[in-house]
Structure formats: C-alpha cells, structure tokens
C-alpha atoms as a PDB file:
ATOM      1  CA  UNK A   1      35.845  18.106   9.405  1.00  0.00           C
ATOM      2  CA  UNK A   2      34.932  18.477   5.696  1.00  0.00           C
ATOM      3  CA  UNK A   3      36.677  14.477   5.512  1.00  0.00           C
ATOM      4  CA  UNK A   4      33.578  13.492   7.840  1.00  0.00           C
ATOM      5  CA  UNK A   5      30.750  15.041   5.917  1.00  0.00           C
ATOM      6  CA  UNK A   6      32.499  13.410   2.406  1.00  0.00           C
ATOM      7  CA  UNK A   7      32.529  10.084   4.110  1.00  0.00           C
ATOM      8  CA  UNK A   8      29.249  10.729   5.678  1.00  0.00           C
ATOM      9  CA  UNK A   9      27.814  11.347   1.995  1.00  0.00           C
ATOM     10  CA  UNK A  10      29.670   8.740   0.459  1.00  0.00           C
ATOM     11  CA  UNK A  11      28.051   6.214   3.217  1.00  0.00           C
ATOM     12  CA  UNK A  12      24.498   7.599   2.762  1.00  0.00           C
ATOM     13  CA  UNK A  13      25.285   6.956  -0.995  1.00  0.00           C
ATOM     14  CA  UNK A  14      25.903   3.358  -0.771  1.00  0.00           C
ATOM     15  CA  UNK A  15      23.074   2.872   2.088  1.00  0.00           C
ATOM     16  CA  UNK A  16      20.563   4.882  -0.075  1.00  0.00           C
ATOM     17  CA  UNK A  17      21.855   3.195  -3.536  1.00  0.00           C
ATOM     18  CA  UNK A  18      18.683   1.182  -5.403  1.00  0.00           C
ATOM     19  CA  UNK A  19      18.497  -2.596  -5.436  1.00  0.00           C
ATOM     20  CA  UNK A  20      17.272  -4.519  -8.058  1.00  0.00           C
ATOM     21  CA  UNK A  21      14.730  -7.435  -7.154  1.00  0.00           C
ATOM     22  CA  UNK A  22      15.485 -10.344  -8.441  1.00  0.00           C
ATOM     23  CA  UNK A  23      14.304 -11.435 -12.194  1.00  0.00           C
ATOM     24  CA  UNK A  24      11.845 -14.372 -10.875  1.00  0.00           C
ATOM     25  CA  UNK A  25      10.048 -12.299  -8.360  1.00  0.00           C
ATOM     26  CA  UNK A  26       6.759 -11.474 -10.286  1.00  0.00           C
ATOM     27  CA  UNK A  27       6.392 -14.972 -11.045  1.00  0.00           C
ATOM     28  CA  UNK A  28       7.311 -16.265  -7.732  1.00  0.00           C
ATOM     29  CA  UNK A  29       4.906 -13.870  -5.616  1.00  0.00           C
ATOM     30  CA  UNK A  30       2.138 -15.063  -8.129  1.00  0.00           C
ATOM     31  CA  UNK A  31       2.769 -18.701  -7.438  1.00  0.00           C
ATOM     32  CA  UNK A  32       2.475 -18.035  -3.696  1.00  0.00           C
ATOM     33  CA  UNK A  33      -0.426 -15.848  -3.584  1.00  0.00           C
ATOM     34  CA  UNK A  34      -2.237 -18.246  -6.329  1.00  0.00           C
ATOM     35  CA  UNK A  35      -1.554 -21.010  -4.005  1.00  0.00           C
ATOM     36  CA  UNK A  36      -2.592 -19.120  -0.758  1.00  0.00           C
ATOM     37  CA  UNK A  37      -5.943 -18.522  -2.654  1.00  0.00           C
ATOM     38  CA  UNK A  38      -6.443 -21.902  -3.678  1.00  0.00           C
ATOM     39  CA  UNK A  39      -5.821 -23.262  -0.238  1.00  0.00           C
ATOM     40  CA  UNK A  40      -8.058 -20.922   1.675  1.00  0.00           C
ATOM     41  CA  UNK A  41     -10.758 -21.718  -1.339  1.00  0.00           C
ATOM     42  CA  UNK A  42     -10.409 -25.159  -0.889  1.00  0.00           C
ATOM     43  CA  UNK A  43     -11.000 -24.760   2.903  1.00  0.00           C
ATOM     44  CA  UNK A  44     -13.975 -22.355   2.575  1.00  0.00           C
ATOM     45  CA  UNK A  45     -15.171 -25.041   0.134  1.00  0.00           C
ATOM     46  CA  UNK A  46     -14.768 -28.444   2.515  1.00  0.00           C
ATOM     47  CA  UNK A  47     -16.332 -26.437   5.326  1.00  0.00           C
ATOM     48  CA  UNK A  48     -20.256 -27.551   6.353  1.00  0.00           C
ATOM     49  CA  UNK A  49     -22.980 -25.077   6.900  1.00  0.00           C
ATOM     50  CA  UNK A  50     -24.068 -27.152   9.990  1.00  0.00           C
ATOM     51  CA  UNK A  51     -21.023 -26.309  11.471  1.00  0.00           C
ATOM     52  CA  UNK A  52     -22.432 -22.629  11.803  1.00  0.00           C
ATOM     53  CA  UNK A  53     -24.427 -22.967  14.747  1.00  0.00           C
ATOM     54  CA  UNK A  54     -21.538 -22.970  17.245  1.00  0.00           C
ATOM     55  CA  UNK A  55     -19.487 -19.716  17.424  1.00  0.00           C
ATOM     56  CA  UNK A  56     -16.439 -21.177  17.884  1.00  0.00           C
ATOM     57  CA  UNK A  57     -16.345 -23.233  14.630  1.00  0.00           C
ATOM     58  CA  UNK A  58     -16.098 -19.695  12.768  1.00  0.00           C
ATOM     59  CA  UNK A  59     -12.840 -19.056  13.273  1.00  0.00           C
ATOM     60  CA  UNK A  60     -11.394 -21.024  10.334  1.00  0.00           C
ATOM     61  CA  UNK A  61     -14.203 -19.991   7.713  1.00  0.00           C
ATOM     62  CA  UNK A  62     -13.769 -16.696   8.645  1.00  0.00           C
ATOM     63  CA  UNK A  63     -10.169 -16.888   8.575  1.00  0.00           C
ATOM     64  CA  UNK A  64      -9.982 -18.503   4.954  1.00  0.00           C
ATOM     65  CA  UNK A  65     -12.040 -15.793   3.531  1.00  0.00           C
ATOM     66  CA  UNK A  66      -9.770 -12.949   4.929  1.00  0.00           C
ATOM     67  CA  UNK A  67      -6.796 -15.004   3.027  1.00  0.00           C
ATOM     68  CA  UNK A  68      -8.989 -15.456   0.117  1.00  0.00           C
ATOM     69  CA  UNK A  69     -10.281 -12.538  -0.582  1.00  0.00           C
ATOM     70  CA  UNK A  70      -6.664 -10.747   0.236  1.00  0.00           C
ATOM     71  CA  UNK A  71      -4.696 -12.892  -1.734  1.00  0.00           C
ATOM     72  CA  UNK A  72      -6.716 -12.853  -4.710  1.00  0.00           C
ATOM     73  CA  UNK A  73      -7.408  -9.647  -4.778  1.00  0.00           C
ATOM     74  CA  UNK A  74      -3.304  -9.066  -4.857  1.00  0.00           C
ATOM     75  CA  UNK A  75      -3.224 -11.275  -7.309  1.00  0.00           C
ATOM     76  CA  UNK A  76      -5.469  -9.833  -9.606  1.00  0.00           C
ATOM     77  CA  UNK A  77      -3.700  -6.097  -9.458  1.00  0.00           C
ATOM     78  CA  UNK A  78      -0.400  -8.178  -9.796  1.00  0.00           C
ATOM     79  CA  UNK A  79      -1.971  -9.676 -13.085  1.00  0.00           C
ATOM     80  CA  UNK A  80      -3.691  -6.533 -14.754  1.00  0.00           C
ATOM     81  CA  UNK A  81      -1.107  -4.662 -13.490  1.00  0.00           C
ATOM     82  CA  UNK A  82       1.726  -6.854 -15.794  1.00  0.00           C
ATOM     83  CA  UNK A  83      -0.579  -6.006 -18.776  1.00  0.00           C
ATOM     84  CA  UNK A  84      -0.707  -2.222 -18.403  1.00  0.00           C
ATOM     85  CA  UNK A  85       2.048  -1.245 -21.531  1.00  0.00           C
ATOM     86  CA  UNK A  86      -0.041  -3.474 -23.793  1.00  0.00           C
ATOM     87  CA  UNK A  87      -3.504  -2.114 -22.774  1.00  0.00           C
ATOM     88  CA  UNK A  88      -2.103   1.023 -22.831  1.00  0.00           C
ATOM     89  CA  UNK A  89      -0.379   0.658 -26.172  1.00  0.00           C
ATOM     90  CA  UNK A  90      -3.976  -0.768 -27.621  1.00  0.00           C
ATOM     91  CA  UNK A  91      -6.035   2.421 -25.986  1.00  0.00           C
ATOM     92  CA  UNK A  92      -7.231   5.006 -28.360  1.00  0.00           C
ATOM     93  CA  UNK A  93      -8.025   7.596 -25.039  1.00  0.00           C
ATOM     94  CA  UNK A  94      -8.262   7.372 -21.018  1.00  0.00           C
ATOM     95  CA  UNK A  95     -11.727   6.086 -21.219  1.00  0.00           C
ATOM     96  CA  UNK A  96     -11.108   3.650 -23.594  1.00  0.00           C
ATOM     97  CA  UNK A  97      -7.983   2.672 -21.486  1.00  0.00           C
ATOM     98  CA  UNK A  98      -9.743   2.645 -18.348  1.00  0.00           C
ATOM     99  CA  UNK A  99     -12.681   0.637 -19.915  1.00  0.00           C
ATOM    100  CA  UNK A 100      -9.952  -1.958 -20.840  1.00  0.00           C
ATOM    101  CA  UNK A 101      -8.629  -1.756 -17.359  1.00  0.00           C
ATOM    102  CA  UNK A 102     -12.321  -2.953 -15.703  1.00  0.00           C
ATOM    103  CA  UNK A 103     -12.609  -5.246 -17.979  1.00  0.00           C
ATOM    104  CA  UNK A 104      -9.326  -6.729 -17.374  1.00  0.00           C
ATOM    105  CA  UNK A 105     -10.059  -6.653 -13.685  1.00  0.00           C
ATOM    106  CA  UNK A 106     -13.387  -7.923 -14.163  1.00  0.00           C
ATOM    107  CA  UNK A 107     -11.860 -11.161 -15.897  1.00  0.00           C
ATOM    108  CA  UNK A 108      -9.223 -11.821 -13.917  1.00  0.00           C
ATOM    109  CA  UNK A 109     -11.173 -11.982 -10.757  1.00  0.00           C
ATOM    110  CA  UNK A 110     -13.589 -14.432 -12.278  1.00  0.00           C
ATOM    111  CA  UNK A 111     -10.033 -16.751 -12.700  1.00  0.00           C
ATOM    112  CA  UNK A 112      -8.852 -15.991  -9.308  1.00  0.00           C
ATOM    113  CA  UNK A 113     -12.312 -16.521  -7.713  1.00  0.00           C
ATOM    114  CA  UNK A 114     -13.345 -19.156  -9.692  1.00  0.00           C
ATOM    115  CA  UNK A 115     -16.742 -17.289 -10.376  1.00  0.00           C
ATOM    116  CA  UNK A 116     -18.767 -18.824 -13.667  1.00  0.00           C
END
C-alpha cells in the first residue's frame, strides 16, 4: 500500500513538474499578433463606407475590428510588459513608475494602431 501512494507521488511529480517555453516564444507571439493586426488594419482600411447600407456587408468590418483591436491590444501589454525591469529600475516611487507605465502604454498603442 505505502508502494502505491510513493508511486502515486512520484507520478504527480513528474505530471506537475514546470516546463520551460521555448527561448523564441516572446518574439514569435509578437510576430503573429503584429501581423494579425496589420491584416485586420489593412482590411478595415480597403473597406468602403458605401458598403454600410446593407447589413450583411458588416460582417467582415466588424470582424476585423474585433481582431484589431484584440490583437493589438495583446500586443501592446506583451511590449510594455518586456520593459517592466527597466522602467522599474529607472522609477524613483510607484507614481513615478506607474506614470512611466501610461506613458509606455500610451506610445505603444499609437505604434500598434498606427494613430498620428
């Protein structure tokens, strides 16, 4: 009996036991959400305001803004979020940390969203 709750352990040991992600995945979830944003910009961008008028043309607009405005928002937090250590290394306090912070956001979603 006491051999099944050791083996038992040991199992939940190696089932439970942390994995590493691999070394390119930051940079690889980036290049996929930066290129899911593009796209669905791109889209938003080549579609006419005529087309408005009938219901079903929404679909696709409506559809490329949900994928916009998901995957650049992702990427943004992805992006500020990399630079933490340094803005936190460069803070004097939490307010002048979380000033940095908003500002960080601020100018990476004018990148992502392509806002002048």
């Amino acid at each position: 009996m006491n051999a099944e709750y050791s083996d038992f352990e040991s199992l939940l040991r190696r089932a439970l036991a942390p994995v590493e992600p691999p070394a390119d995945l930051a940079e690889r979830m980036e290049a996929r959400l930066a290129g899911l944003t593009e796209a669905a910009q791109d889209e938003l961008e080549a579609w006419e305001l005529g087309a408005m008028r009938d219901p079903r043309n929404w679909v696709r607009p409506v559809a490329a803004g949900a994928v916009a405005a998901t995957a650049g928002s992702a990427l943004v937090v992805l992006r500020v979020r990399a630079t933490h250590r340094r803005r936190r290394a460069a803070a004097r306090n939490p307010m002048d940390l979380a000033a940095r912070t908003v500002n960080d956001v601020a100018r990476e979603a004018r990148r992502v969203f392509r806002i002048r």
